[in-house]
C-alpha atoms as a PDB file:
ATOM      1  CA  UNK A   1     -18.214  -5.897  -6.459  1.00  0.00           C
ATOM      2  CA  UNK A   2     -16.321  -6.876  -3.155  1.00  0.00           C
ATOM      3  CA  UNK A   3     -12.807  -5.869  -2.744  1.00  0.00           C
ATOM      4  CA  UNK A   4     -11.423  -8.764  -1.601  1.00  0.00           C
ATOM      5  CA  UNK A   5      -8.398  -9.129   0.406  1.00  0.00           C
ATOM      6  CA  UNK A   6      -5.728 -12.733   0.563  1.00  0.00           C
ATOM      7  CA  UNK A   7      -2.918 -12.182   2.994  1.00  0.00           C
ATOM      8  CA  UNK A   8      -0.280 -14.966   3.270  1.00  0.00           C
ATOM      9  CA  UNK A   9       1.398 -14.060   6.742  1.00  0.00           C
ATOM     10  CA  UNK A  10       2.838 -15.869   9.926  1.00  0.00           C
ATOM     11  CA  UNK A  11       0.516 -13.759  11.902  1.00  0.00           C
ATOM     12  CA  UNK A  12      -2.916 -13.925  10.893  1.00  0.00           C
ATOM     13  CA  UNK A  13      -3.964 -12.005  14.174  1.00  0.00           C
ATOM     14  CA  UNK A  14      -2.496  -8.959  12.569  1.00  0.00           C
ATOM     15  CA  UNK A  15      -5.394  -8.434  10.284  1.00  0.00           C
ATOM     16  CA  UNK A  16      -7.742  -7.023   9.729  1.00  0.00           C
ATOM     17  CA  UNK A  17      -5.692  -4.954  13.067  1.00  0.00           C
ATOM     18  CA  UNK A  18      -6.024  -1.263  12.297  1.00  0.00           C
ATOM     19  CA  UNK A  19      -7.972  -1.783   9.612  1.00  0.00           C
ATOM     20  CA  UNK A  20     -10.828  -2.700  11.385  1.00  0.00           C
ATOM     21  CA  UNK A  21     -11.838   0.655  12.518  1.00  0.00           C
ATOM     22  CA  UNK A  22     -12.392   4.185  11.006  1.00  0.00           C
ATOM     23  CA  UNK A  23     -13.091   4.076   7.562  1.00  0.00           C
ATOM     24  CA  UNK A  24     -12.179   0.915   6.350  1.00  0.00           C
ATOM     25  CA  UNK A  25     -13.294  -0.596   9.391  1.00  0.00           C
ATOM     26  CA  UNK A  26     -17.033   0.404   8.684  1.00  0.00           C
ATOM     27  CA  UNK A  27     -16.431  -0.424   4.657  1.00  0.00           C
ATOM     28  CA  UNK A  28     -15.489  -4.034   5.975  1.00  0.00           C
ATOM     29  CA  UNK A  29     -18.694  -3.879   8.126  1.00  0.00           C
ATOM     30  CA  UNK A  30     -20.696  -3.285   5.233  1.00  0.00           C
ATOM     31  CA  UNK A  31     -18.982  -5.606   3.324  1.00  0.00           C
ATOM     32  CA  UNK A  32     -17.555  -3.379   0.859  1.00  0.00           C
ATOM     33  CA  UNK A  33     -14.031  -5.569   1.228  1.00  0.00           C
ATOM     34  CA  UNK A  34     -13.317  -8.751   2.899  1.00  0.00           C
ATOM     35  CA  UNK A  35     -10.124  -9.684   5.042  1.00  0.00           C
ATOM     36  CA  UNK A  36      -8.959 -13.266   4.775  1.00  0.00           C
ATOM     37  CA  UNK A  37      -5.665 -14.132   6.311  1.00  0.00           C
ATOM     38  CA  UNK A  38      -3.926 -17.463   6.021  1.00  0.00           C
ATOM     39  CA  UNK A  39      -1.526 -18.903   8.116  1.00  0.00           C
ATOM     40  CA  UNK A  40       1.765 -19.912   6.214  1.00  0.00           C
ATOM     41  CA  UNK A  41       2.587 -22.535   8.819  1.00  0.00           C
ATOM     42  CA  UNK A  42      -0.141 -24.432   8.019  1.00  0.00           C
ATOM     43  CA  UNK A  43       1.821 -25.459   4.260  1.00  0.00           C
ATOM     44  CA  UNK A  44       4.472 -26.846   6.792  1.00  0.00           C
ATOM     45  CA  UNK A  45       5.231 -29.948   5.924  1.00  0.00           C
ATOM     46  CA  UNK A  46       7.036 -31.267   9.213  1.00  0.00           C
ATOM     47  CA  UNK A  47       5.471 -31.615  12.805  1.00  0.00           C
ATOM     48  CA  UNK A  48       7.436 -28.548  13.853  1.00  0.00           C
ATOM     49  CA  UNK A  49       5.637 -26.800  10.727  1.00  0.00           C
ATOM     50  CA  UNK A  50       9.031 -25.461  10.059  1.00  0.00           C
ATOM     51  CA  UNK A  51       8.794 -22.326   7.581  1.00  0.00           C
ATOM     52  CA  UNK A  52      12.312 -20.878   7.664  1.00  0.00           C
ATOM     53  CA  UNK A  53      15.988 -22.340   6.927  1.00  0.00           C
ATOM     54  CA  UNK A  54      19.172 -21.218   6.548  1.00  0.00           C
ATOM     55  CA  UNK A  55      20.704 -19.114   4.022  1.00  0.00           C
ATOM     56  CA  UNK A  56      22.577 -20.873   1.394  1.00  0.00           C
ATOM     57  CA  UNK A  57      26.555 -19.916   1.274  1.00  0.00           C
ATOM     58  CA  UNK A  58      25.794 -18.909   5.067  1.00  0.00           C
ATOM     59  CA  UNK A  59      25.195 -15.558   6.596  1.00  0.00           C
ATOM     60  CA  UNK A  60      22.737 -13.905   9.457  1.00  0.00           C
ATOM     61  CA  UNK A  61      18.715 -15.085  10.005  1.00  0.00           C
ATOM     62  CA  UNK A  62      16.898 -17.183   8.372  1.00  0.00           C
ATOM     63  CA  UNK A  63      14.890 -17.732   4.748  1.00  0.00           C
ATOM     64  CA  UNK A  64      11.695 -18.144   3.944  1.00  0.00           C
ATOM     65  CA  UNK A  65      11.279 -21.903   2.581  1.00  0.00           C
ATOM     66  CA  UNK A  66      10.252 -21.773  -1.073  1.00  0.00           C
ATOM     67  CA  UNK A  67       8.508 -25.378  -0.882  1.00  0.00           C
ATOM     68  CA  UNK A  68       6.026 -23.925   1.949  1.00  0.00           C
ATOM     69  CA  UNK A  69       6.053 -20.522   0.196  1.00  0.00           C
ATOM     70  CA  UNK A  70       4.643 -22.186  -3.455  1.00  0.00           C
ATOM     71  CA  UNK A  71       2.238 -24.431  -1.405  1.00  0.00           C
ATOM     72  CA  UNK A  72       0.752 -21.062   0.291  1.00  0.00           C
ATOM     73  CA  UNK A  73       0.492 -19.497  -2.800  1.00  0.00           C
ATOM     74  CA  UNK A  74      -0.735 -22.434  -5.014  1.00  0.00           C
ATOM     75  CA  UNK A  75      -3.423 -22.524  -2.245  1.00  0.00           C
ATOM     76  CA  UNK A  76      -4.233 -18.600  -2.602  1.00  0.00           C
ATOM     77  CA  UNK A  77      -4.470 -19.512  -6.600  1.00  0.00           C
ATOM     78  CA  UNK A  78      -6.743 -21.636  -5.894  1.00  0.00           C
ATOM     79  CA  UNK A  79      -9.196 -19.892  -3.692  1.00  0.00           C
ATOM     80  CA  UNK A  80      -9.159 -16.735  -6.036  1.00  0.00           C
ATOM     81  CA  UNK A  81      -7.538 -17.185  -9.187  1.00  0.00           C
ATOM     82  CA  UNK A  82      -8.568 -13.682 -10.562  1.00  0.00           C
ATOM     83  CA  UNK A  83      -6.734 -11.933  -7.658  1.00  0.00           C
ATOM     84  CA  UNK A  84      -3.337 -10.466  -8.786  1.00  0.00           C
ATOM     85  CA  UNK A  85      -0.456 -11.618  -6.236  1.00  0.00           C
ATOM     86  CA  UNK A  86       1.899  -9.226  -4.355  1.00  0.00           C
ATOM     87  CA  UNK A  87       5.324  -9.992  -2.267  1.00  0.00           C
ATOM     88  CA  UNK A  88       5.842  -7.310   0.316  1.00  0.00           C
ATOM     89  CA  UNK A  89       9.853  -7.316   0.154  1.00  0.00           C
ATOM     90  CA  UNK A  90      12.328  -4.310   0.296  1.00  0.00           C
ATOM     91  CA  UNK A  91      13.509  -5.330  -2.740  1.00  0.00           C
ATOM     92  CA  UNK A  92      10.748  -4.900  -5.042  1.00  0.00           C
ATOM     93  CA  UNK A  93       9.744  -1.843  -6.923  1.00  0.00           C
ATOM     94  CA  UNK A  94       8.344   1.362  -5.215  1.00  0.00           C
ATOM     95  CA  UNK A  95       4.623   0.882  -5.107  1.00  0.00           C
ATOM     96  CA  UNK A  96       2.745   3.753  -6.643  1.00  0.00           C
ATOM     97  CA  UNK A  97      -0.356   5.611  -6.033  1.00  0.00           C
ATOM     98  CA  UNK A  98      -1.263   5.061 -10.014  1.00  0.00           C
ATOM     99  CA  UNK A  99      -0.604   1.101  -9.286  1.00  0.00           C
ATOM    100  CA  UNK A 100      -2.567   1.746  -5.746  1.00  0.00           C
ATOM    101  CA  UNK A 101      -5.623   2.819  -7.614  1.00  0.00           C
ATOM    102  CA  UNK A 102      -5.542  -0.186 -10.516  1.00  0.00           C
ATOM    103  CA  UNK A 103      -5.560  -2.501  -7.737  1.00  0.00           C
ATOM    104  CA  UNK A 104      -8.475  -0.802  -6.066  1.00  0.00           C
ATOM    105  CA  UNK A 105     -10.353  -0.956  -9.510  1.00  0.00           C
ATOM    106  CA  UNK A 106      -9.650  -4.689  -9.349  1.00  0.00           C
ATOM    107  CA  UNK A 107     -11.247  -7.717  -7.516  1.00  0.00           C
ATOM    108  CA  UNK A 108      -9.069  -7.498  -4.886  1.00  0.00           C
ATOM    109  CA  UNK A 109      -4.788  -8.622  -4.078  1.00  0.00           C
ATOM    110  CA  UNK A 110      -3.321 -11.407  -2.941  1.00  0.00           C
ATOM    111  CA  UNK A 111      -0.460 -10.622  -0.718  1.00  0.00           C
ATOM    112  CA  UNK A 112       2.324 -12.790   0.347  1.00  0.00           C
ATOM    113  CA  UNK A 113       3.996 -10.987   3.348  1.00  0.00           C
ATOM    114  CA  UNK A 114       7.619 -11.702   3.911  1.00  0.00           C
ATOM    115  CA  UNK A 115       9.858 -12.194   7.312  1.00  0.00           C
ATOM    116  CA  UNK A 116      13.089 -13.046   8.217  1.00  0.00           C
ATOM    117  CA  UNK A 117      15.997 -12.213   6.075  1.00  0.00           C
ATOM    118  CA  UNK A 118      13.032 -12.850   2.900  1.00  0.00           C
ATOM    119  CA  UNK A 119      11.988 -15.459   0.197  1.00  0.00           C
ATOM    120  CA  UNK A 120      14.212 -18.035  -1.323  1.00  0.00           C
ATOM    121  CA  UNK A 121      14.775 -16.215  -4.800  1.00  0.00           C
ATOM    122  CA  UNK A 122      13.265 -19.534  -6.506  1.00  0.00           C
ATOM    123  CA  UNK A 123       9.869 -18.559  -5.867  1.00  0.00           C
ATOM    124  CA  UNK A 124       9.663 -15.776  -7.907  1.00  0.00           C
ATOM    125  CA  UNK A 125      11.334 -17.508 -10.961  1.00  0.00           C
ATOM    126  CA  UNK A 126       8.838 -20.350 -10.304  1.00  0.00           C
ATOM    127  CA  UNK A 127       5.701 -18.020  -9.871  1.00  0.00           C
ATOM    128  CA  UNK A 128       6.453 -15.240 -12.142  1.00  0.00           C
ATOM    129  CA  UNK A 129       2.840 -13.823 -12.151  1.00  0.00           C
ATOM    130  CA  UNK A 130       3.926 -12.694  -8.342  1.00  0.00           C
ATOM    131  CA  UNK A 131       4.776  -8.788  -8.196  1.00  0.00           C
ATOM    132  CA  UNK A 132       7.469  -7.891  -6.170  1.00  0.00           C
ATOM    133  CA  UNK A 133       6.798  -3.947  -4.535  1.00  0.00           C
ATOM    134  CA  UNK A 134       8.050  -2.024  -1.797  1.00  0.00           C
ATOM    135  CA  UNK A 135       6.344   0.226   0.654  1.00  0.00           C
ATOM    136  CA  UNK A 136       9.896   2.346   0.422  1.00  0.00           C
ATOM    137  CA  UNK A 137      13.113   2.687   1.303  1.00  0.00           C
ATOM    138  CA  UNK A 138      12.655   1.378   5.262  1.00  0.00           C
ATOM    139  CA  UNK A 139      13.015  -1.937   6.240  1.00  0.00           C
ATOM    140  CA  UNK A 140      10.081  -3.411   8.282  1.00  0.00           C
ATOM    141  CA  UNK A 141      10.042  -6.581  10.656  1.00  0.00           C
ATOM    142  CA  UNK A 142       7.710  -8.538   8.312  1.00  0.00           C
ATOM    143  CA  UNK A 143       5.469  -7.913   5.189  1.00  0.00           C
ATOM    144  CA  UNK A 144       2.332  -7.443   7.689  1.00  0.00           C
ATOM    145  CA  UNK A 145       2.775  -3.586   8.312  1.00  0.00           C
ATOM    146  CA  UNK A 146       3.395  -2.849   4.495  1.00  0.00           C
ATOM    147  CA  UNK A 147       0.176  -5.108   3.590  1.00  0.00           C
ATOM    148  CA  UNK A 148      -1.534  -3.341   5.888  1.00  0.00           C
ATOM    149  CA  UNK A 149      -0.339   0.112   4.558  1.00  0.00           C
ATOM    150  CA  UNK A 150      -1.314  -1.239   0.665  1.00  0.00           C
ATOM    151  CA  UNK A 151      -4.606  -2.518   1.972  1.00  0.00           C
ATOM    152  CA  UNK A 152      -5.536   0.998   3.440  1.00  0.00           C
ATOM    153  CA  UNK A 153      -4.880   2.874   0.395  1.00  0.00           C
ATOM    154  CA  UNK A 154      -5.972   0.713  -1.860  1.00  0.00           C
ATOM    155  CA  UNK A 155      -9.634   0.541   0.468  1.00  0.00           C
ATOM    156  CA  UNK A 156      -9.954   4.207   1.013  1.00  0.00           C
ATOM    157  CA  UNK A 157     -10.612   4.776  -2.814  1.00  0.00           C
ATOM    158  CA  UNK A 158     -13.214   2.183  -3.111  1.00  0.00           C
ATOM    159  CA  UNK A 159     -16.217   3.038  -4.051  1.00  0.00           C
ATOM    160  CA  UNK A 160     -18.429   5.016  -1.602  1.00  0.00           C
ATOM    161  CA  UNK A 161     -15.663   4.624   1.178  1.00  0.00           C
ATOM    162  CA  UNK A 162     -14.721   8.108   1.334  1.00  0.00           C
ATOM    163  CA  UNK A 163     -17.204  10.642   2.385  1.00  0.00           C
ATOM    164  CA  UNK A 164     -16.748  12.958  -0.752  1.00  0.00           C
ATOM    165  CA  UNK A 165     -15.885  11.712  -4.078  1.00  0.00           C
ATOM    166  CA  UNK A 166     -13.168  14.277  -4.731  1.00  0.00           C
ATOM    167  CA  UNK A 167     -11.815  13.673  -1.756  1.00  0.00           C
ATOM    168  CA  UNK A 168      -9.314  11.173  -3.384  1.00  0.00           C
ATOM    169  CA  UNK A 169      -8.638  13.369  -6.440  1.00  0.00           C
ATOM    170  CA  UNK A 170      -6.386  16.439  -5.059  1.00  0.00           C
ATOM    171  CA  UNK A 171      -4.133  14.783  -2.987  1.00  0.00           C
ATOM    172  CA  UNK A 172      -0.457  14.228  -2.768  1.00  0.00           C
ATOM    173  CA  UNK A 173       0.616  12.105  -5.864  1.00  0.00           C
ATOM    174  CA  UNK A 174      -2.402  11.824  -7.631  1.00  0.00           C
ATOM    175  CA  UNK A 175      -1.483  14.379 -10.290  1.00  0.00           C
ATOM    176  CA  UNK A 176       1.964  14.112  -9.986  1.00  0.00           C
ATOM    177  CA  UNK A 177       2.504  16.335  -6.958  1.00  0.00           C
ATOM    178  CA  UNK A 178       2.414  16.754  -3.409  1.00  0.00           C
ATOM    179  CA  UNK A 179      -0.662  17.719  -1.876  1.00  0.00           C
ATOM    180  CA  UNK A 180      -0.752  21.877  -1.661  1.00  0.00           C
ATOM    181  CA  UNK A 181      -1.031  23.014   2.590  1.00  0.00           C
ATOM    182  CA  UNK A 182      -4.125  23.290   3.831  1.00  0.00           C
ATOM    183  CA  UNK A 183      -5.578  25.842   6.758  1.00  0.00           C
ATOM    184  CA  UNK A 184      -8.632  26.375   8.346  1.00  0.00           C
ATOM    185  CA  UNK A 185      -9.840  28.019  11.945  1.00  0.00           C
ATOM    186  CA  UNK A 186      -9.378  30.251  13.981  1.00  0.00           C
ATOM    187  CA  UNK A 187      -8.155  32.586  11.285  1.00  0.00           C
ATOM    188  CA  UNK A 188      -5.032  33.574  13.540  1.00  0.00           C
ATOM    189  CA  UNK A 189      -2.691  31.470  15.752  1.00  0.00           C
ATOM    190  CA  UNK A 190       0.118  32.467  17.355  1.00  0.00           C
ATOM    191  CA  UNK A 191       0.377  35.273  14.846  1.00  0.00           C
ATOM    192  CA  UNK A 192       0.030  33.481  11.964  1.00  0.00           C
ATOM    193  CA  UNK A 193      -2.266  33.841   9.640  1.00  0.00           C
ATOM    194  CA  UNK A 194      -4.369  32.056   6.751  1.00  0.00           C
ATOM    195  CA  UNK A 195      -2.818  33.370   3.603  1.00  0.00           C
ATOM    196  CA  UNK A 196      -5.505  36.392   2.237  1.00  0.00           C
ATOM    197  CA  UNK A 197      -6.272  34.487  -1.033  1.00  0.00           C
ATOM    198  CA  UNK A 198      -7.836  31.636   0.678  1.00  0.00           C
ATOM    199  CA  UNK A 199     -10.227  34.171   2.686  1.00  0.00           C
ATOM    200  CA  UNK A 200     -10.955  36.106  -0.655  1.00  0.00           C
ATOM    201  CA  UNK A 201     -13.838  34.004  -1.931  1.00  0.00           C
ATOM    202  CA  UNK A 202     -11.778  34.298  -5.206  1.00  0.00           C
ATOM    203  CA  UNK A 203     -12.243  30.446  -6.399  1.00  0.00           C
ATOM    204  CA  UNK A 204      -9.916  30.951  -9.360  1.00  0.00           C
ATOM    205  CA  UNK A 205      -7.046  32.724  -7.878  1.00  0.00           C
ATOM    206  CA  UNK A 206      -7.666  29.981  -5.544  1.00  0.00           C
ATOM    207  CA  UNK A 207      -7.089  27.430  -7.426  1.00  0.00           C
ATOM    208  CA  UNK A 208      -3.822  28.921  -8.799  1.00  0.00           C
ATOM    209  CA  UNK A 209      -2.414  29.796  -5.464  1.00  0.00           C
ATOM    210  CA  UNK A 210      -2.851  26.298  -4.809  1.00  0.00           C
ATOM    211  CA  UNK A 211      -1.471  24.339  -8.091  1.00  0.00           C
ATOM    212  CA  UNK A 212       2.001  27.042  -7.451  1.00  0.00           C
ATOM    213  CA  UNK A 213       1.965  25.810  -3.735  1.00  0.00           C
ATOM    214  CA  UNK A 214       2.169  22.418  -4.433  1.00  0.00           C
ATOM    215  CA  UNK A 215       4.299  23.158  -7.645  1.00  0.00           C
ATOM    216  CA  UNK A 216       6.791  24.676  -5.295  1.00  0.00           C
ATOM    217  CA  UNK A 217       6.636  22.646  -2.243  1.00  0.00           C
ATOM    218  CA  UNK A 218       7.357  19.057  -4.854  1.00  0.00           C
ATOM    219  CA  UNK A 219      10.225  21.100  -6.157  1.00  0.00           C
ATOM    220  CA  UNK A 220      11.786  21.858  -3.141  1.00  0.00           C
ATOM    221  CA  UNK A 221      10.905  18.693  -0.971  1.00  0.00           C
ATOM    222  CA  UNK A 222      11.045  15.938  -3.535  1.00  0.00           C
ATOM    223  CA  UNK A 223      12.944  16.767  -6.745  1.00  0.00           C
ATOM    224  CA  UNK A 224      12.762  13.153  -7.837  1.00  0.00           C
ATOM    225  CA  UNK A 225       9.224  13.766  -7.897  1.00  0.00           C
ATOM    226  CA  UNK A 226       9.254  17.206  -9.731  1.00  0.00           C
ATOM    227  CA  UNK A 227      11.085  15.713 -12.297  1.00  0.00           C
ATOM    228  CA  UNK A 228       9.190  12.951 -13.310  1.00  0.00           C
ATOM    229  CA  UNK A 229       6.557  15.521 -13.163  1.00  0.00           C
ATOM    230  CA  UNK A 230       8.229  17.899 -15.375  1.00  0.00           C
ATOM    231  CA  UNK A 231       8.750  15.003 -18.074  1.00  0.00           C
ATOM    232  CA  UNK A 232       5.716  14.498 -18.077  1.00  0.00           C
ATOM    233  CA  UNK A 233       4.778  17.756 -19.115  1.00  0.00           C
ATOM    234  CA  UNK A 234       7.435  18.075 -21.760  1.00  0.00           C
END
């Protein structure tokens, strides 16, 4: 099955940008995904194609038009009705990696990318099966960077994309930690060493050097993280 990949954007030249080299560059080339970018201005409805107004009650920039906005996605519908629909917006919910990899297990995502001061709040009450999610806490110039960010996480952990099929498993937030550190040559550097247990062929002292590492570094670098991972547990 083909990964396939709906961006609504002002700047269609943006994709598949970045994403058209390295890894998921040479999964596009072999058709493992396809990129499909559609111009917004063209649901315009005036000869300016006029996509932006005005904030209601006033106030800085401008607002996406939710008329145009429907019209785009109605159209998206339309092309690939089984897709699910994302808003890139600073106001929707942290994306996860759990939600990263149900998407990549999917047909594909529709995603709407916002710019300006955002959407007109209508469209989402109107089109309620369209998830809002954030790429974090940052704010961006448009949607395109976060749906490029989405896109390469979600295509990295399609199938046969990554070299090695575990490569995807022990990795920062996929079991509910940050990635433990990794070495490798020249054994010294500066005076610094590779830590002895990783030289001592010892697999299973290894492996719990490893889980404490990234125990410890979670708790002490992101103790929102640790928590959740600690409830878990419980």
């Amino acid at each position: 099955m083909t990964f396939q990949a709906q961006i609504l954007t002002l700047y269609p030249e943006m994709f598949p940008g970045p994403l058209g080299v390295s890894l998921a560059g040479r999964a596009l080339a072999e058709k493992k995904w396809t990129c499909s970018p559609i111009q917004l201005r063209d649901f315009a409805t005036d000869k300016h194609r006029t996509v932006d107004d005005t904030p209601a009650g006033g106030g800085a920039g401008m607002v996406l038009k939710v008329d145009v906005m429907a019209a785009a996605v109605d159209h998206a519908i339309e092309k690939a009705p089984d897709l699910p629909i994302v808003a890139m917006t600073p106001r929707g919910k942290p994306v996860t990696q759990d939600r990263i990899r149900e998407l990549a297990n999917g047909p594909g995502v529709t995603i709407l990318c916002g710019r300006f001061e955002g959407f007109d709040e209508r469209l989402f009450d109107a089109r309620p099966q369209i998830e809002q999610i954030s790429m974090g806490d940052i704010i961006l110039s448009g949607g395109e960077m976060g749906a490029l960010m989405l896109l390469d996480a979600c295509i990295r952990l399609l199938p046969g994309v990554m070299g090695a099929p575990d490569s995807g498993v022990e990795e920062s937030f996929e079991q509910g930690l940050l990635e433990y550190p990794h070495y490798t040559r020249p054994a010294e550097w500066e005076g610094r060493t590779i830590p002895e247990v990783l030289r001592s062929g010892d697999h299973a002292k290894i492996k719990a050097w490893r889980k404490q590492q990234a125990e410890t570094d979670t708790r002490l670098r992101r103790p929102d993280l640790w928590e959740r991972y600690k409830n878990a547990r419980d």
